[in-house]
PDB file of N, CA and C in Angstrom:
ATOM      1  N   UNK A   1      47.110  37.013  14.537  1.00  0.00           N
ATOM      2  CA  UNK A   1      46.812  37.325  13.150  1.00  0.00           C
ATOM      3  C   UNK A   1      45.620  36.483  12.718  1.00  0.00           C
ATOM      4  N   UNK A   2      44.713  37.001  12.157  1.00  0.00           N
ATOM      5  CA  UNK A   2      43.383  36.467  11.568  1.00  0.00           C
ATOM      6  C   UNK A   2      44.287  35.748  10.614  1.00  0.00           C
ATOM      7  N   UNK A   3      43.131  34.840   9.882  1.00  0.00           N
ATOM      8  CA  UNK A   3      43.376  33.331   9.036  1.00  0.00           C
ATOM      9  C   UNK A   3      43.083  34.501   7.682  1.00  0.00           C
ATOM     10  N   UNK A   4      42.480  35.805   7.543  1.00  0.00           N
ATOM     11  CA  UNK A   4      42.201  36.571   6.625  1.00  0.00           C
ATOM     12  C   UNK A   4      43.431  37.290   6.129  1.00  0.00           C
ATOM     13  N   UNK A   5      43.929  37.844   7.372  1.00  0.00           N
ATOM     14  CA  UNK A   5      45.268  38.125   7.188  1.00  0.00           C
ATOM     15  C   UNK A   5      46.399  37.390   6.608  1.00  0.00           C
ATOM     16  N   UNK A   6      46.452  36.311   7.050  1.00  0.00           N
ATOM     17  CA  UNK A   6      47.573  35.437   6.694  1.00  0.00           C
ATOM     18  C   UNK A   6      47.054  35.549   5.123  1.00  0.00           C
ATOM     19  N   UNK A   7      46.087  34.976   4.638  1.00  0.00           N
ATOM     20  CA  UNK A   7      45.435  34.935   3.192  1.00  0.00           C
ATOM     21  C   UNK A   7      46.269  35.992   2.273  1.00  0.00           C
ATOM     22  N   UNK A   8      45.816  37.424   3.097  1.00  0.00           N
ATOM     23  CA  UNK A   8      46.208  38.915   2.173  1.00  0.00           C
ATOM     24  C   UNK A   8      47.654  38.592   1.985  1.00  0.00           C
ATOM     25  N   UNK A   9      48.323  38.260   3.252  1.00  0.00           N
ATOM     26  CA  UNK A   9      50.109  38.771   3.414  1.00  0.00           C
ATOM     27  C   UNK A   9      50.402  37.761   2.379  1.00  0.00           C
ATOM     28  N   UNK A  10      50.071  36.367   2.226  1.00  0.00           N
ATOM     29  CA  UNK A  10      50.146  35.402   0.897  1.00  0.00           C
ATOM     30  C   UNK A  10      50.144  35.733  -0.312  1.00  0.00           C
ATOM     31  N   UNK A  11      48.959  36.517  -0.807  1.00  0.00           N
ATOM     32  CA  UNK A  11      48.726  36.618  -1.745  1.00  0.00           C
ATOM     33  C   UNK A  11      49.611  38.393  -2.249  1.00  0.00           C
ATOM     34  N   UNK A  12      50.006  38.969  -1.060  1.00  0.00           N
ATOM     35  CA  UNK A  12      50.671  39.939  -1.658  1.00  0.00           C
ATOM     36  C   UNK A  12      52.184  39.603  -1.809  1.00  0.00           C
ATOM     37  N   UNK A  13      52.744  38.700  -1.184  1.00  0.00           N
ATOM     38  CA  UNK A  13      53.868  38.016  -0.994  1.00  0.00           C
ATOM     39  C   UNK A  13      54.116  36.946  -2.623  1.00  0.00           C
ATOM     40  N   UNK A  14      53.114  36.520  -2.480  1.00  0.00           N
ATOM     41  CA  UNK A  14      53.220  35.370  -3.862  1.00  0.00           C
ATOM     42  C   UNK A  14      52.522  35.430  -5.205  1.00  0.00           C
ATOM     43  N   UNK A  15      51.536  36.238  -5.001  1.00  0.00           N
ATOM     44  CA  UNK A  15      50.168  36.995  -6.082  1.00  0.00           C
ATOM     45  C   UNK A  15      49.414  35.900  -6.483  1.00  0.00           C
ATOM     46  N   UNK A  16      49.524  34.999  -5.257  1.00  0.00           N
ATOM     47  CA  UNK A  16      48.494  33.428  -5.626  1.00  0.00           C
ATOM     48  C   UNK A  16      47.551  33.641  -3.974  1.00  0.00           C
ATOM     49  N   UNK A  17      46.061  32.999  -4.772  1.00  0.00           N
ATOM     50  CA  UNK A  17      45.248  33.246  -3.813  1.00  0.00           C
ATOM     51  C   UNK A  17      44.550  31.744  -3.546  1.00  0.00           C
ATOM     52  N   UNK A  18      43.876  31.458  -2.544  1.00  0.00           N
ATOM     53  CA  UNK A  18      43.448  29.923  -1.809  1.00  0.00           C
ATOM     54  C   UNK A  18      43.308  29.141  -3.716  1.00  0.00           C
ATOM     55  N   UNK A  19      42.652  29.614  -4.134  1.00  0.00           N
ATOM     56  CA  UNK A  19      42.363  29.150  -5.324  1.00  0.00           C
ATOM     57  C   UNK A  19      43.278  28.403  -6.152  1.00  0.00           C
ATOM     58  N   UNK A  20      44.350  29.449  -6.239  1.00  0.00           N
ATOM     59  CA  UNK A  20      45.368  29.192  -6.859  1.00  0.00           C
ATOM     60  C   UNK A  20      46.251  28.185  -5.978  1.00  0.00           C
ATOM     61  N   UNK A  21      46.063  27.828  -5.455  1.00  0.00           N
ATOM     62  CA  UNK A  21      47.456  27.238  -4.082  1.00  0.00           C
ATOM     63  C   UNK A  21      46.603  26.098  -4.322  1.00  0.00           C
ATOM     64  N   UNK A  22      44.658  25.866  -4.422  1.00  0.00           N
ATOM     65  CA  UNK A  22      44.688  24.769  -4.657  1.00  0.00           C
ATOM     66  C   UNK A  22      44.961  23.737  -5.877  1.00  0.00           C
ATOM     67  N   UNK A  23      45.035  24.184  -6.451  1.00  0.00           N
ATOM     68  CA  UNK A  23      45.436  24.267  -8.148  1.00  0.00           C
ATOM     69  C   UNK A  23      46.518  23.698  -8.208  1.00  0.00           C
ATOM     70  N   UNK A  24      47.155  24.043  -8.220  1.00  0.00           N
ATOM     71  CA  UNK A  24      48.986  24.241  -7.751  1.00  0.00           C
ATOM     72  C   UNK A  24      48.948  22.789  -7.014  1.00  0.00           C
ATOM     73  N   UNK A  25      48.126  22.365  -5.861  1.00  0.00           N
ATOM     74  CA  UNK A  25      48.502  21.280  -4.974  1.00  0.00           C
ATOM     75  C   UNK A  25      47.765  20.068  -5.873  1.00  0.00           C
ATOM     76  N   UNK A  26      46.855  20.478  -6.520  1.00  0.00           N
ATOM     77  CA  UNK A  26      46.415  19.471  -7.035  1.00  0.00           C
ATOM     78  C   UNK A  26      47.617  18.722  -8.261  1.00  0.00           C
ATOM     79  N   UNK A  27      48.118  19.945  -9.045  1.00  0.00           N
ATOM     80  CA  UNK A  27      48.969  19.446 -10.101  1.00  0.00           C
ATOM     81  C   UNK A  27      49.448  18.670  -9.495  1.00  0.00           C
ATOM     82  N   UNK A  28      50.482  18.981  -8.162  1.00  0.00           N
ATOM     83  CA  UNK A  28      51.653  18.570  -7.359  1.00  0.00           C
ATOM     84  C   UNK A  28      51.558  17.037  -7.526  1.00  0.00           C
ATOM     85  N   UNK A  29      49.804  16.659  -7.050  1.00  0.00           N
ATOM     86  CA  UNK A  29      49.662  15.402  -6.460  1.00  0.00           C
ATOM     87  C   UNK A  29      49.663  15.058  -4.648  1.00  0.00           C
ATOM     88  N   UNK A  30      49.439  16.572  -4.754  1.00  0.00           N
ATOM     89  CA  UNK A  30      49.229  16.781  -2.932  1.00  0.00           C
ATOM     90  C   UNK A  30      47.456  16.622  -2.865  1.00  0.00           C
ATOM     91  N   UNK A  31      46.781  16.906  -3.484  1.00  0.00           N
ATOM     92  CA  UNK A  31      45.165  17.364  -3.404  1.00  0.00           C
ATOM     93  C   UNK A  31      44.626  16.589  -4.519  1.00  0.00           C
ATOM     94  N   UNK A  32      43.357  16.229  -4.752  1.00  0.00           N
ATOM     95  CA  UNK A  32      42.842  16.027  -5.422  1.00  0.00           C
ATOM     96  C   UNK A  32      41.076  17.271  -5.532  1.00  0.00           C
ATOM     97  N   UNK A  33      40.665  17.857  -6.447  1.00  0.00           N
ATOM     98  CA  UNK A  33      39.679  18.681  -6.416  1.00  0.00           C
ATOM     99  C   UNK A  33      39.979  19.668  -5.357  1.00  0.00           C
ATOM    100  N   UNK A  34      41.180  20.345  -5.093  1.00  0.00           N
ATOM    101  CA  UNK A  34      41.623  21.425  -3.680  1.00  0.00           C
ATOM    102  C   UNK A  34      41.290  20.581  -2.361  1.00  0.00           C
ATOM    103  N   UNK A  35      41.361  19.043  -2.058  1.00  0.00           N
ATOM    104  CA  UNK A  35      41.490  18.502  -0.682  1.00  0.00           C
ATOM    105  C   UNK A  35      42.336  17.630  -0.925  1.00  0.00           C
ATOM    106  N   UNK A  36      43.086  17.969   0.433  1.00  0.00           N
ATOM    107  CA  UNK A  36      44.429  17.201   0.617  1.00  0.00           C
ATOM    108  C   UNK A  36      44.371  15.932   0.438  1.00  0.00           C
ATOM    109  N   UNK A  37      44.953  14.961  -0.424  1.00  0.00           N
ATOM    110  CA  UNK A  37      44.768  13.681  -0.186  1.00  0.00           C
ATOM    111  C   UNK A  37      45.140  13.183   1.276  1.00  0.00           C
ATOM    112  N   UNK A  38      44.376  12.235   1.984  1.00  0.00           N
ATOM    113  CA  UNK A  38      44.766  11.362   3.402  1.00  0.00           C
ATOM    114  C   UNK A  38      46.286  10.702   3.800  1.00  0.00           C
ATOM    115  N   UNK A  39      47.271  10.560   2.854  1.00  0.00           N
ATOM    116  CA  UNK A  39      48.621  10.318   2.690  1.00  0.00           C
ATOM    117  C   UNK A  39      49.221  11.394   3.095  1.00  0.00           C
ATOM    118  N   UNK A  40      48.984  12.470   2.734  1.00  0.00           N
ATOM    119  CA  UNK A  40      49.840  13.841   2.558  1.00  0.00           C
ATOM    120  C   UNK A  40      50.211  14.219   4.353  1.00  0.00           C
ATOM    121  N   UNK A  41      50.818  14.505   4.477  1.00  0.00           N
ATOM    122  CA  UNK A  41      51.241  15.298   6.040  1.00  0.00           C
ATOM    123  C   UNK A  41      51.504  16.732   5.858  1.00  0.00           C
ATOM    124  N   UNK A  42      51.548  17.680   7.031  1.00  0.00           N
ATOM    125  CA  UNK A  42      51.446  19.211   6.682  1.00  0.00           C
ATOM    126  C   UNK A  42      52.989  19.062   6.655  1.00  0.00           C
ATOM    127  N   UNK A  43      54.064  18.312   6.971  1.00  0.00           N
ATOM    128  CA  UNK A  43      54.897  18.453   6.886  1.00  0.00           C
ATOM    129  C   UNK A  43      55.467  18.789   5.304  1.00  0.00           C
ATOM    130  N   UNK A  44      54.962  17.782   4.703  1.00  0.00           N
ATOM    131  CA  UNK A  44      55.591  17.854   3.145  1.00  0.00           C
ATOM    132  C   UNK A  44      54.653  19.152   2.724  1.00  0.00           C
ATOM    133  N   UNK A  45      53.484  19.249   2.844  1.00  0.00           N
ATOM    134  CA  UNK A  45      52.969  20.788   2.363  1.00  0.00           C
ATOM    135  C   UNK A  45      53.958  22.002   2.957  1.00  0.00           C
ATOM    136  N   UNK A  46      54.419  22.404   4.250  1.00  0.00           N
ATOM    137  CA  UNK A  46      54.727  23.131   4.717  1.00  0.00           C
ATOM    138  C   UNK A  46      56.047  23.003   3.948  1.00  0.00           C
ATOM    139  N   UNK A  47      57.109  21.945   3.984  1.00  0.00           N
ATOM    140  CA  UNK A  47      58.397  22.463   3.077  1.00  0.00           C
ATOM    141  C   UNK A  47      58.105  22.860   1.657  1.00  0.00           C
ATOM    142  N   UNK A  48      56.566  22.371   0.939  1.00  0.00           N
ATOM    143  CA  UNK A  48      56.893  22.557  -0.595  1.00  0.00           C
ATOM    144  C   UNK A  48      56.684  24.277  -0.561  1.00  0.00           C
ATOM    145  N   UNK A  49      56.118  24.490   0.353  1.00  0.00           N
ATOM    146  CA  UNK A  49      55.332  26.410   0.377  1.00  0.00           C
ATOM    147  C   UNK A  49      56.782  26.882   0.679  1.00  0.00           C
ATOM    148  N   UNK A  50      57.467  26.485   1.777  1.00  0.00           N
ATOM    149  CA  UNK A  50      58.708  27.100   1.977  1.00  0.00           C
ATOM    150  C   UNK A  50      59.468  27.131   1.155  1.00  0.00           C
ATOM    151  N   UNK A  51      59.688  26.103   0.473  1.00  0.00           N
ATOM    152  CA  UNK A  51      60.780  25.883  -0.682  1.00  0.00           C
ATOM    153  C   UNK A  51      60.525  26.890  -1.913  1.00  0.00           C
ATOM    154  N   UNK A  52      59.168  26.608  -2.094  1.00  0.00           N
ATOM    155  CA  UNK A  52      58.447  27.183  -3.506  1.00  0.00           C
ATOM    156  C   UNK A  52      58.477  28.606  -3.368  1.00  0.00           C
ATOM    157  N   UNK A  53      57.750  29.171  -2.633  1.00  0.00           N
ATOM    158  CA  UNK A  53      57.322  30.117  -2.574  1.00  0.00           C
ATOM    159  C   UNK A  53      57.633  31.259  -1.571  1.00  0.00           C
ATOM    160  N   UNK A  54      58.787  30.464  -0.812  1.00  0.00           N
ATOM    161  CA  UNK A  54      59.670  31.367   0.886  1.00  0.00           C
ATOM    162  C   UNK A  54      58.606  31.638   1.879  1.00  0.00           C
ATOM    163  N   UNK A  55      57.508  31.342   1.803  1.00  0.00           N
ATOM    164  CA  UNK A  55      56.550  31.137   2.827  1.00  0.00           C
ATOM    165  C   UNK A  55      57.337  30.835   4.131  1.00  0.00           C
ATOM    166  N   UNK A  56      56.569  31.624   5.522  1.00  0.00           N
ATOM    167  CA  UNK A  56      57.276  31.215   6.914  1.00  0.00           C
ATOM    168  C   UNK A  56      56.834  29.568   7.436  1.00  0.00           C
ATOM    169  N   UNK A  57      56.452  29.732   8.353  1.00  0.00           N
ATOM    170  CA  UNK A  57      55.664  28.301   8.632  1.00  0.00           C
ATOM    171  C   UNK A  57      54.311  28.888   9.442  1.00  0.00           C
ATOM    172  N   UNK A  58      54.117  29.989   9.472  1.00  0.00           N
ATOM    173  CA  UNK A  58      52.605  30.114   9.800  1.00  0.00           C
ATOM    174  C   UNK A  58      52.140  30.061   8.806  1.00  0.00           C
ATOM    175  N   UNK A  59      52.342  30.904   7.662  1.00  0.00           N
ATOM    176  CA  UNK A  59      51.545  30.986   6.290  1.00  0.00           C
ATOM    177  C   UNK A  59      51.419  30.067   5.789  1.00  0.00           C
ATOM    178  N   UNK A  60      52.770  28.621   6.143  1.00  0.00           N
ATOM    179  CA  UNK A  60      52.058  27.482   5.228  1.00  0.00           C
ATOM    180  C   UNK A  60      51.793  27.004   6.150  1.00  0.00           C
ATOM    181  N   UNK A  61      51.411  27.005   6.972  1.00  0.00           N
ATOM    182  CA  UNK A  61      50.226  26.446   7.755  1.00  0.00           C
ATOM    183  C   UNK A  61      49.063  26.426   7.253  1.00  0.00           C
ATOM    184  N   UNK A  62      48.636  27.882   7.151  1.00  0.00           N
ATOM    185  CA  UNK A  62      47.393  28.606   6.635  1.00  0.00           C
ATOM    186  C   UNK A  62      47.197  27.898   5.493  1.00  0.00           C
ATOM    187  N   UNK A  63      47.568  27.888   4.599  1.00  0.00           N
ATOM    188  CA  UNK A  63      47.528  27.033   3.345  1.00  0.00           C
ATOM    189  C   UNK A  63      47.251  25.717   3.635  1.00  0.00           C
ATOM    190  N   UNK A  64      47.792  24.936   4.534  1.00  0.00           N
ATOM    191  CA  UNK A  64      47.574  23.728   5.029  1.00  0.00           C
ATOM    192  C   UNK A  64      46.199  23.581   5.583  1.00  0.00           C
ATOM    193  N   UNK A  65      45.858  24.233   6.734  1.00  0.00           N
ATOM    194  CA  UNK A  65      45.158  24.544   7.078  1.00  0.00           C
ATOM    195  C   UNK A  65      43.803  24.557   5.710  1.00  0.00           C
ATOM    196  N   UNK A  66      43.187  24.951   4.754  1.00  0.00           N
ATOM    197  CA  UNK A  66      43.181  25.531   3.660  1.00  0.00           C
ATOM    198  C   UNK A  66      42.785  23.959   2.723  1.00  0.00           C
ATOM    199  N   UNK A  67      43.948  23.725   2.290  1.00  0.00           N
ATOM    200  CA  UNK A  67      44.049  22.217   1.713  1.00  0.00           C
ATOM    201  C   UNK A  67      43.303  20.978   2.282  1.00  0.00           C
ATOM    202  N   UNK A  68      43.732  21.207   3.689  1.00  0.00           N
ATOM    203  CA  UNK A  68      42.848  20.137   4.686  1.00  0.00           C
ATOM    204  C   UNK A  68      41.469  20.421   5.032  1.00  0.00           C
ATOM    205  N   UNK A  69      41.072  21.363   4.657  1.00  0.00           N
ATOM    206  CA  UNK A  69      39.775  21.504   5.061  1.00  0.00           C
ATOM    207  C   UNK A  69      39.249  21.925   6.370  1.00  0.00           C
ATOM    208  N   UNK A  70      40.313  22.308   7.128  1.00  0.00           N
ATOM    209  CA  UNK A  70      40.470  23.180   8.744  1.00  0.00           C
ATOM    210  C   UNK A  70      39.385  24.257   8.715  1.00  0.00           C
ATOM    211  N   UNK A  71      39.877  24.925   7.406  1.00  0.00           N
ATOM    212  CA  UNK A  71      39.645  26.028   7.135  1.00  0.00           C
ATOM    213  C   UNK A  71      38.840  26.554   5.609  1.00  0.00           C
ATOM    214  N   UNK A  72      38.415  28.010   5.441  1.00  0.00           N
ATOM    215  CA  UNK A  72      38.173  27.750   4.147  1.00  0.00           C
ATOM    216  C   UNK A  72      38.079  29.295   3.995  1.00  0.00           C
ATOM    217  N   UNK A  73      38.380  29.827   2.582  1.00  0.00           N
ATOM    218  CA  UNK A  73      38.457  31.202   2.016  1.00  0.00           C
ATOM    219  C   UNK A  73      37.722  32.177   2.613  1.00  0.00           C
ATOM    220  N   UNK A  74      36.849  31.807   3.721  1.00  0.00           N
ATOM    221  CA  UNK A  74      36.145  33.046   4.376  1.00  0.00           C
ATOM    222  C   UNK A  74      35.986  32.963   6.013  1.00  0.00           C
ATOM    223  N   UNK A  75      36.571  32.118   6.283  1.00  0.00           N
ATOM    224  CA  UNK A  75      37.231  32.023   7.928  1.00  0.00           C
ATOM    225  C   UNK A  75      37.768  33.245   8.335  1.00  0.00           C
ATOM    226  N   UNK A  76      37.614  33.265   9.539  1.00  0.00           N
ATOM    227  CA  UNK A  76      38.300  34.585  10.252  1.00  0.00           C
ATOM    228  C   UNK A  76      39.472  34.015  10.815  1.00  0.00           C
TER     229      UNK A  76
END
């Protein structure tokens, strides 16, 4: 599955898009300006997506992925 894909199945799954997820992480105190703060582990991102939002663990990956700066809104 493309990193584009995962994006769509997210945002049709939750109706929140990279934007919004960074937003969201920033309130949390996971991110500061949509990048992950250096403390944070994908672990605690990956349960808050699961918890929050029923995300699998690829998708919050992707998001992780995303937050950390792996990746970014126009990656394949």
């Amino acid at each position: 599955m493309s990193f584009q894909a995962y994006l769509k199945t997210i945002k049709e799954k939750t109706g929140l898009g990279p934007v919004d997820f960074k937003k969201i992480a920033d309130e949390k105190g996971f991110s500061e300006n949509g990048q992950l703060n250096a403390n944070i582990k994908a672990t605690e991102i990956v349960n808050w997506l699961k918890q929050d939002f029923e995300l699998g663990h690829g998708h919050a990956m992707a998001i992780y992925a995303l937050l950390k700066g792996i990746k970014n809104e126009d990656s394949v």
